[in-house]
C-alpha atoms as a PDB file:
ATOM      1  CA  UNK A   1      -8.297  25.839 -13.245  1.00  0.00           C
ATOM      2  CA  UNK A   2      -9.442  29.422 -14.682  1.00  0.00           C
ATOM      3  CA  UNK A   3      -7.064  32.126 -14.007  1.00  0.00           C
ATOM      4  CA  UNK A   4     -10.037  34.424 -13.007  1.00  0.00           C
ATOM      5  CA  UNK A   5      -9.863  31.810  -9.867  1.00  0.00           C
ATOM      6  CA  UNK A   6      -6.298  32.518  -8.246  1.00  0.00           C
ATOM      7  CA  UNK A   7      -5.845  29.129  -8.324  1.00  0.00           C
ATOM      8  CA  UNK A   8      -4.035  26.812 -10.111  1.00  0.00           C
ATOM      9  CA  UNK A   9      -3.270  22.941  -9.872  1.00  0.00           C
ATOM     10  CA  UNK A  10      -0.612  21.247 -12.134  1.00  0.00           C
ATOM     11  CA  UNK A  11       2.253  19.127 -12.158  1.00  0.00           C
ATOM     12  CA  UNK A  12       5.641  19.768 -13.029  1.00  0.00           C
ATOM     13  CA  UNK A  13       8.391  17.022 -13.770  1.00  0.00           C
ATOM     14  CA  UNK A  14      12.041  17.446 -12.831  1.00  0.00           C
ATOM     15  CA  UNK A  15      14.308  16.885 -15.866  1.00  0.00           C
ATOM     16  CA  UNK A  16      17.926  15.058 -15.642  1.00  0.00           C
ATOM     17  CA  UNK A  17      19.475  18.282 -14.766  1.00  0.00           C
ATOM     18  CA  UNK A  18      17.170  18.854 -11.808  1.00  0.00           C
ATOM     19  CA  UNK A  19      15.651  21.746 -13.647  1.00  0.00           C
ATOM     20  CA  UNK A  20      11.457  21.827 -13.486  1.00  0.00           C
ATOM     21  CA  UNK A  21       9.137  23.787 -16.173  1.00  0.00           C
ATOM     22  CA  UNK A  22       6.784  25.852 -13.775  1.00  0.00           C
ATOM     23  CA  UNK A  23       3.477  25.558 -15.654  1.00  0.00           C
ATOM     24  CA  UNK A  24       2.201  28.121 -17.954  1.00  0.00           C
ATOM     25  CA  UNK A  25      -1.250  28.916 -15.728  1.00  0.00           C
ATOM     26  CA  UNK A  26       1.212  29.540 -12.710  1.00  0.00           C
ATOM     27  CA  UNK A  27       3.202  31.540 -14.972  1.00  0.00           C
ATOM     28  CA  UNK A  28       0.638  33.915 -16.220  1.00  0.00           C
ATOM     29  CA  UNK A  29      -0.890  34.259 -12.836  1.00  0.00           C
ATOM     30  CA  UNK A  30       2.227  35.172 -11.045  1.00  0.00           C
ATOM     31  CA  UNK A  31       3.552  37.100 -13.946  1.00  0.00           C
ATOM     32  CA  UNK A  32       6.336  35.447 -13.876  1.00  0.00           C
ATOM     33  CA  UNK A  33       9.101  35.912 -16.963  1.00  0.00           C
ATOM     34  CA  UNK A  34      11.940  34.771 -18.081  1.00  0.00           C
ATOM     35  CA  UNK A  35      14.950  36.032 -16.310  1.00  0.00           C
ATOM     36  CA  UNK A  36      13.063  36.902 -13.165  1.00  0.00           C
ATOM     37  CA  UNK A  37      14.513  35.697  -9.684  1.00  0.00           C
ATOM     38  CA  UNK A  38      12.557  32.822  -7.724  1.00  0.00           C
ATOM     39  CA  UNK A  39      13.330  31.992  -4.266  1.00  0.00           C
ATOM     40  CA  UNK A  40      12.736  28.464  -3.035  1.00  0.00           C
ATOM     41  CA  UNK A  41      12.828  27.389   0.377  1.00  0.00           C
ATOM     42  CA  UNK A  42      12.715  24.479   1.846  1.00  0.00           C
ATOM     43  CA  UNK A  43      11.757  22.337   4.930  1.00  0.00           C
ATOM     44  CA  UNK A  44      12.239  18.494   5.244  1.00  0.00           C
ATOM     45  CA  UNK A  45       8.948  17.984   6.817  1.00  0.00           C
ATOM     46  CA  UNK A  46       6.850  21.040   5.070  1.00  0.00           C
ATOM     47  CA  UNK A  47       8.013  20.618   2.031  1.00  0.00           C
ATOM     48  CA  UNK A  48       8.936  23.077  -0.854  1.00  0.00           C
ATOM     49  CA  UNK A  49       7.797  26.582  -1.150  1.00  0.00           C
ATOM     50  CA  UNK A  50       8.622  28.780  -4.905  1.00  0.00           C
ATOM     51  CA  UNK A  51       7.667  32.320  -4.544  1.00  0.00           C
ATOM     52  CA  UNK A  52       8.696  35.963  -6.591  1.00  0.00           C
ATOM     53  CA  UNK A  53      11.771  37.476  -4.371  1.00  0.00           C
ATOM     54  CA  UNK A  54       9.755  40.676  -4.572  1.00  0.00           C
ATOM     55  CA  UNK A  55       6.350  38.779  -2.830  1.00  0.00           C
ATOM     56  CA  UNK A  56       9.443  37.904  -0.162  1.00  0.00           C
ATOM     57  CA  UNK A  57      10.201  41.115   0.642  1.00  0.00           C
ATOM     58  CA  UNK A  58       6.552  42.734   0.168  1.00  0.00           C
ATOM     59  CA  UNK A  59       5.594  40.511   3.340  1.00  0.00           C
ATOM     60  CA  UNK A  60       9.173  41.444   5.365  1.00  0.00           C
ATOM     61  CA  UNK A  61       8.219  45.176   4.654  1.00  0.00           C
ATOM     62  CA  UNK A  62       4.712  44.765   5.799  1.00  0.00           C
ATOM     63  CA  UNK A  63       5.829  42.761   8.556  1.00  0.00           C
ATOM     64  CA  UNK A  64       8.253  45.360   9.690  1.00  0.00           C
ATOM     65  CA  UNK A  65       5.256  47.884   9.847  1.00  0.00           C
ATOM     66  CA  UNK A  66       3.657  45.735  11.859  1.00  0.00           C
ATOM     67  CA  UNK A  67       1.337  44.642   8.802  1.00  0.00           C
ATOM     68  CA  UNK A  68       1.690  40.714   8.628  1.00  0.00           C
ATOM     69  CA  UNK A  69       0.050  39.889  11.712  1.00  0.00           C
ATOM     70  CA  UNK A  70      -1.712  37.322  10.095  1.00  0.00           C
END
């Protein structure tokens, strides 16, 4: 998918260490660089979420202004 999108669809293969490759088009449209800090969280029935710490705590801050209503 174009990056002008937001969107991006890929697949990413886990390697014999359990380490993953997060795909270039995710990379440049999250900005995300080596040496920055992921968080993953997980859910046996939802699944597996990867985010940017800082989007993390972004959404607690807005929540705690009574911001994430949504």
């Amino acid at each position: 998918m174009a990056k002008s999108s937001g969107k991006y669809a890929g697949i990413a293969r886990v390697g014999e260490k359990g380490q993953i490759v997060i795909p270039k088009g995710v990379r440049d449209l999250f900005d995300i660089n080596p040496g920055d800090t992921l968080l993953v969280l997980a859910d046996e029935k939802q699944g597996i979420v990867i985010t940017k710490d800082d989007v993390l705590f972004q959404q607690f801050d807005a929540m705690l202004r009574g911001e994430g209503n949504s």
